[in-house]
N, C-alpha and C. Protein backbone atom coordinates (compact mmCIF):
# COMPACT_ATOMS: atom_id res chain seq x y z
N UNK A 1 0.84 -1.19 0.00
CA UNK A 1 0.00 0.00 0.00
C UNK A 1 0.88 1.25 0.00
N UNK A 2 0.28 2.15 -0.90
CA UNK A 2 1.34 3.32 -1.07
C UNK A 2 0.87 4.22 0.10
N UNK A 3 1.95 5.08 0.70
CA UNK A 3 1.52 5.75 1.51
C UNK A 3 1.45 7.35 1.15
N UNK A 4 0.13 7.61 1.17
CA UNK A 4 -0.41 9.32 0.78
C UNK A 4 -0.16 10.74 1.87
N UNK A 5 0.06 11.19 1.29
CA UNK A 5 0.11 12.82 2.15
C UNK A 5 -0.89 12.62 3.45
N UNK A 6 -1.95 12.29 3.02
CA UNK A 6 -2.96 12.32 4.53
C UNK A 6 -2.43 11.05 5.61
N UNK A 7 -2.81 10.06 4.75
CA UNK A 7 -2.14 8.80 5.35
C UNK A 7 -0.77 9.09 6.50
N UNK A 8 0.24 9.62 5.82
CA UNK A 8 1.22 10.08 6.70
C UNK A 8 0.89 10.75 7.78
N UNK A 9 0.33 12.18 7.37
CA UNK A 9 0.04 12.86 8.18
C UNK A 9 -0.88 12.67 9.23
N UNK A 10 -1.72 11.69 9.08
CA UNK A 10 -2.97 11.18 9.90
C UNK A 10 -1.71 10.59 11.17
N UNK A 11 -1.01 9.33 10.62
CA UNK A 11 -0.07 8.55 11.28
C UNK A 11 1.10 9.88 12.06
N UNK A 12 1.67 11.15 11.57
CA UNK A 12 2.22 12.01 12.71
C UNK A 12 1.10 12.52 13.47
N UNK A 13 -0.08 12.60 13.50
CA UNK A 13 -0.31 13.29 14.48
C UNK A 13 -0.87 11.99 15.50
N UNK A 14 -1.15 10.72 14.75
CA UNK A 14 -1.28 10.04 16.04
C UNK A 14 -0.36 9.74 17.19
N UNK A 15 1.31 9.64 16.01
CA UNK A 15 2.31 9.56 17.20
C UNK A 15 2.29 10.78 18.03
N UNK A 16 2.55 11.83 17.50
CA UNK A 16 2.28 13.08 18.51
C UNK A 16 1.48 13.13 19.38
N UNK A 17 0.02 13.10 19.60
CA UNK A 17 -0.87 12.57 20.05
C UNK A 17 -0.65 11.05 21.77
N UNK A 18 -0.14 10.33 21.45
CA UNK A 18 0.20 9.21 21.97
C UNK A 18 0.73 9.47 23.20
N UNK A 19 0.14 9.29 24.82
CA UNK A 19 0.67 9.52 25.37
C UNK A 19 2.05 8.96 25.71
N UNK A 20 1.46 7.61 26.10
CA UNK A 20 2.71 6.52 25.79
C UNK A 20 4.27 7.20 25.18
N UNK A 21 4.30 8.18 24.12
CA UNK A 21 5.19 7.94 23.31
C UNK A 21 6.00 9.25 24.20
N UNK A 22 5.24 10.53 24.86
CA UNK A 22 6.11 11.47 25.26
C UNK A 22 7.23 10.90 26.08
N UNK A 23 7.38 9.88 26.04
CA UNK A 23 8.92 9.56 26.71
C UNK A 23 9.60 9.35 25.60
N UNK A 24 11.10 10.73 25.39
CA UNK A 24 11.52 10.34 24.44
C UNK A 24 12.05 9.05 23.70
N UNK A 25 12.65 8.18 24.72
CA UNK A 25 13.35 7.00 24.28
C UNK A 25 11.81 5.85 23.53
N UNK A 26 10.78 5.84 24.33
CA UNK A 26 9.54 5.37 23.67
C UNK A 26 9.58 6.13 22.20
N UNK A 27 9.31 6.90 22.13
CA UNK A 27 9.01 7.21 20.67
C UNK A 27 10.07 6.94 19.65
N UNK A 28 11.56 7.28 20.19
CA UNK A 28 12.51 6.76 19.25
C UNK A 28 12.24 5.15 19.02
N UNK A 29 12.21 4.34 19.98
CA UNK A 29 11.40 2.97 19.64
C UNK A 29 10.72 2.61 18.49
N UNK A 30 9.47 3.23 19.09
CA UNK A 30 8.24 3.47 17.82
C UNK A 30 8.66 3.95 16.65
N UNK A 31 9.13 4.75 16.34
CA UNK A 31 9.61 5.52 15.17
C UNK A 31 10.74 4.50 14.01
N UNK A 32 11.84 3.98 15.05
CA UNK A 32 12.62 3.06 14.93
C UNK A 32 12.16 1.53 13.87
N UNK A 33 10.78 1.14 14.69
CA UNK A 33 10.30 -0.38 14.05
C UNK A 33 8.89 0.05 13.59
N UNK A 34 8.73 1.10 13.19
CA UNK A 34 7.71 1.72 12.31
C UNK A 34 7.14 1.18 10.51
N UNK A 35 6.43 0.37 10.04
CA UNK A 35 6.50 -0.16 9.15
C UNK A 35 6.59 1.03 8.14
N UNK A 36 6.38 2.65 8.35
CA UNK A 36 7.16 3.52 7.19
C UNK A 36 8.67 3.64 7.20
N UNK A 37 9.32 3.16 8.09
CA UNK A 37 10.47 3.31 8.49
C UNK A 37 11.35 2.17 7.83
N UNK A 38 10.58 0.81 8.18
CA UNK A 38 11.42 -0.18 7.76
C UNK A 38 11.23 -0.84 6.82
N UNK A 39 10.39 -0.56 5.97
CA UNK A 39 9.98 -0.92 4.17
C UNK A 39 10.09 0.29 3.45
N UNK A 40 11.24 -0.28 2.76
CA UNK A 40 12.02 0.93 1.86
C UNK A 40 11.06 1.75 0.87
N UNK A 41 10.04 1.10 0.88
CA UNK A 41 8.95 1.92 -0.70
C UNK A 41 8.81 2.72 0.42
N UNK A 42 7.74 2.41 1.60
CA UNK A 42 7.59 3.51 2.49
C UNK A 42 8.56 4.86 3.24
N UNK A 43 9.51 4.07 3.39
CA UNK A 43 10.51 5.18 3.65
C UNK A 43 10.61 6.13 2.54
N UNK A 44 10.44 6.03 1.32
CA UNK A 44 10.45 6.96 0.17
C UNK A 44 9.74 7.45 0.47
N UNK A 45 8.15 6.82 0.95
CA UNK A 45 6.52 8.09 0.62
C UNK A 45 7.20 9.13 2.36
N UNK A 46 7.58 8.73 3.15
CA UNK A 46 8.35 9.30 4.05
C UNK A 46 9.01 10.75 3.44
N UNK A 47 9.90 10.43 2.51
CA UNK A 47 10.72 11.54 2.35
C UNK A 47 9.68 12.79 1.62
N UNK A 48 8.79 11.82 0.55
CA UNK A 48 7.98 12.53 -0.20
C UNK A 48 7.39 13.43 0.41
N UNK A 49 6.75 13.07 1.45
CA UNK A 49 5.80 14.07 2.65
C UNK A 49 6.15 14.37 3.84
N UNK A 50 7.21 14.18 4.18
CA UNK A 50 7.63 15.57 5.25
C UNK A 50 7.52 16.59 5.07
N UNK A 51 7.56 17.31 6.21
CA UNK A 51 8.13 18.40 5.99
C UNK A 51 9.13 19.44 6.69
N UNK A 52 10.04 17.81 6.49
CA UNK A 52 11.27 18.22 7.78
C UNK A 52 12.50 17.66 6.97
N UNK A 53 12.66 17.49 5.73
CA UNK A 53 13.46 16.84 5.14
C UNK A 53 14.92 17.72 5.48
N UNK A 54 15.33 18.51 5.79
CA UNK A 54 16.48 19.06 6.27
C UNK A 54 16.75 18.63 7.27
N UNK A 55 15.94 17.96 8.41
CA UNK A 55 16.57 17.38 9.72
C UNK A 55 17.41 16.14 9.45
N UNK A 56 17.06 15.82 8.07
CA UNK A 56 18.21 14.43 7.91
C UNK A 56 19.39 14.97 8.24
N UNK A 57 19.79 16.25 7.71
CA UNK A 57 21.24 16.48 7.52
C UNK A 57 21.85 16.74 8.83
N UNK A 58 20.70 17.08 10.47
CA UNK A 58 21.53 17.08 11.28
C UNK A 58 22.16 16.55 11.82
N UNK A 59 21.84 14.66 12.35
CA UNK A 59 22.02 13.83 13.02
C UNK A 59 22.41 12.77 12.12
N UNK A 60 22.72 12.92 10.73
CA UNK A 60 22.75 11.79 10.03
C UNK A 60 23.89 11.53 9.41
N UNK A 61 24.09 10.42 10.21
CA UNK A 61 25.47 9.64 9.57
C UNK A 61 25.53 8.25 8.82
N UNK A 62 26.32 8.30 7.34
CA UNK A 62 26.29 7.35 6.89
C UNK A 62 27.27 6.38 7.15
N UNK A 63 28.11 6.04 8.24
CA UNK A 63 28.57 5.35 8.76
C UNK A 63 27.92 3.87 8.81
N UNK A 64 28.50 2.76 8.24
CA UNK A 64 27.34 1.80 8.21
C UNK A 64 26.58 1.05 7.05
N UNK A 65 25.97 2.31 6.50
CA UNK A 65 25.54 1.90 5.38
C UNK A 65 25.63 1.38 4.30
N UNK A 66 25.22 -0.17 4.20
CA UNK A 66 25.69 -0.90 3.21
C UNK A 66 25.04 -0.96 2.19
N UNK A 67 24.22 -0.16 1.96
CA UNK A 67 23.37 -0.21 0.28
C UNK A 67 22.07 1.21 0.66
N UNK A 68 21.80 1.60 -0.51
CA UNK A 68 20.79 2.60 -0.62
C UNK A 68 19.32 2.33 0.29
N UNK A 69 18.93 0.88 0.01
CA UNK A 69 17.80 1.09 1.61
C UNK A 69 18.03 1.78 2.86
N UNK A 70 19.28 1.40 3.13
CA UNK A 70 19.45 2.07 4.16
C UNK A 70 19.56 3.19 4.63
N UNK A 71 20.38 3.66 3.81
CA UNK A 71 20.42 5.44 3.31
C UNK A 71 19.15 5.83 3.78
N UNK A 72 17.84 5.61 2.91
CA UNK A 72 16.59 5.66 3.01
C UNK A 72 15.58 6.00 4.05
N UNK A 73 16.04 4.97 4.50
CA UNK A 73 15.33 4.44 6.27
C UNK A 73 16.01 5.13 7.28
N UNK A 74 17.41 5.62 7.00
CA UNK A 74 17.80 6.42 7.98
C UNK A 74 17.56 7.67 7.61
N UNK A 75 17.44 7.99 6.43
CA UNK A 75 16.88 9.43 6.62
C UNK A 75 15.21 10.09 6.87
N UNK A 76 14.88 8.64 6.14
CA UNK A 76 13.10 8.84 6.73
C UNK A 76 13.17 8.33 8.11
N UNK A 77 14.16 8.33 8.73
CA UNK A 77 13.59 7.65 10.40
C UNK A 77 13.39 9.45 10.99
N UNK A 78 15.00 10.22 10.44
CA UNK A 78 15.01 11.32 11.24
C UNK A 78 14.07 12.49 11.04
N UNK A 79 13.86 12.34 9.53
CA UNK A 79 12.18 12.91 9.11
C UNK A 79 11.04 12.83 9.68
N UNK A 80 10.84 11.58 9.96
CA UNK A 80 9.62 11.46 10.35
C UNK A 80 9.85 12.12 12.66
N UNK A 81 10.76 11.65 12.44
CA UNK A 81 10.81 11.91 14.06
C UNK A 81 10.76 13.67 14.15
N UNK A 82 11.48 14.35 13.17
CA UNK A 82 11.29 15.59 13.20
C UNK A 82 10.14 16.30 13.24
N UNK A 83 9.10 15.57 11.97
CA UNK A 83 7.54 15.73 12.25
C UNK A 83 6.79 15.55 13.31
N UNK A 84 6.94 14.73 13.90
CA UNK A 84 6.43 14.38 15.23
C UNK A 84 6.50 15.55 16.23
N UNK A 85 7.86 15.79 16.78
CA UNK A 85 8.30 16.91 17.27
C UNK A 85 8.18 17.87 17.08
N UNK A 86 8.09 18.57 15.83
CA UNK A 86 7.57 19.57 15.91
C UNK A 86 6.03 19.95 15.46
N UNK A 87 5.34 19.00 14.86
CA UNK A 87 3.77 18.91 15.59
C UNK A 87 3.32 18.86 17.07
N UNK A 88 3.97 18.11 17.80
CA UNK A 88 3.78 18.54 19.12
C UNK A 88 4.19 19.73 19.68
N UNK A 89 5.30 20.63 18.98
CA UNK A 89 5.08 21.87 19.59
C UNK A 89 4.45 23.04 18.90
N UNK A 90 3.24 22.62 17.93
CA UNK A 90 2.65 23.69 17.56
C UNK A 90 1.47 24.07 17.99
């Protein structure tokens, strides 16, 4: 299933939303084994609809990375976590 602009966005505001998750290390979890996170088509619709795609470049190291999925998934992990965060502080 492809993942759409709303679709995404429905899915950040539930993590935001989530009490459970305001512990940061919980949400890095969640975010972490996230099925947009860890299926590479999804990690693309990830990059497609952020709108935090510059937070890759703060924390992101390609140290590691043994092929372009990965690349991927690590930069839609820090995307999507960026969304989160800063939906919760708006």
């Amino acid at each position: 299933m492809q993942v759409t602009s709303k679709t995404y966005w429905d899915e950040i505001v539930t993590l935001a939303s989530d009490p459970e998750l305001r512990d940061y290390d919980n949400l890095l979890e969640c975010i972490d084994s996230h099925e947009y996170i860890i299926y590479t088509d999804k990690a693309l619709c990830v990059l497609m609809h952020t709108k935090s795609d510059s937070a890759v470049f703060e924390d992101f190291n390609l140290n590691g990375c043994q092929d372009a999925s990965e690349v991927y998934t690590r930069m839609a992990f820090h995307a999507m976590l960026a969304d989160v965060l800063e939906y919760r502080a708006s």
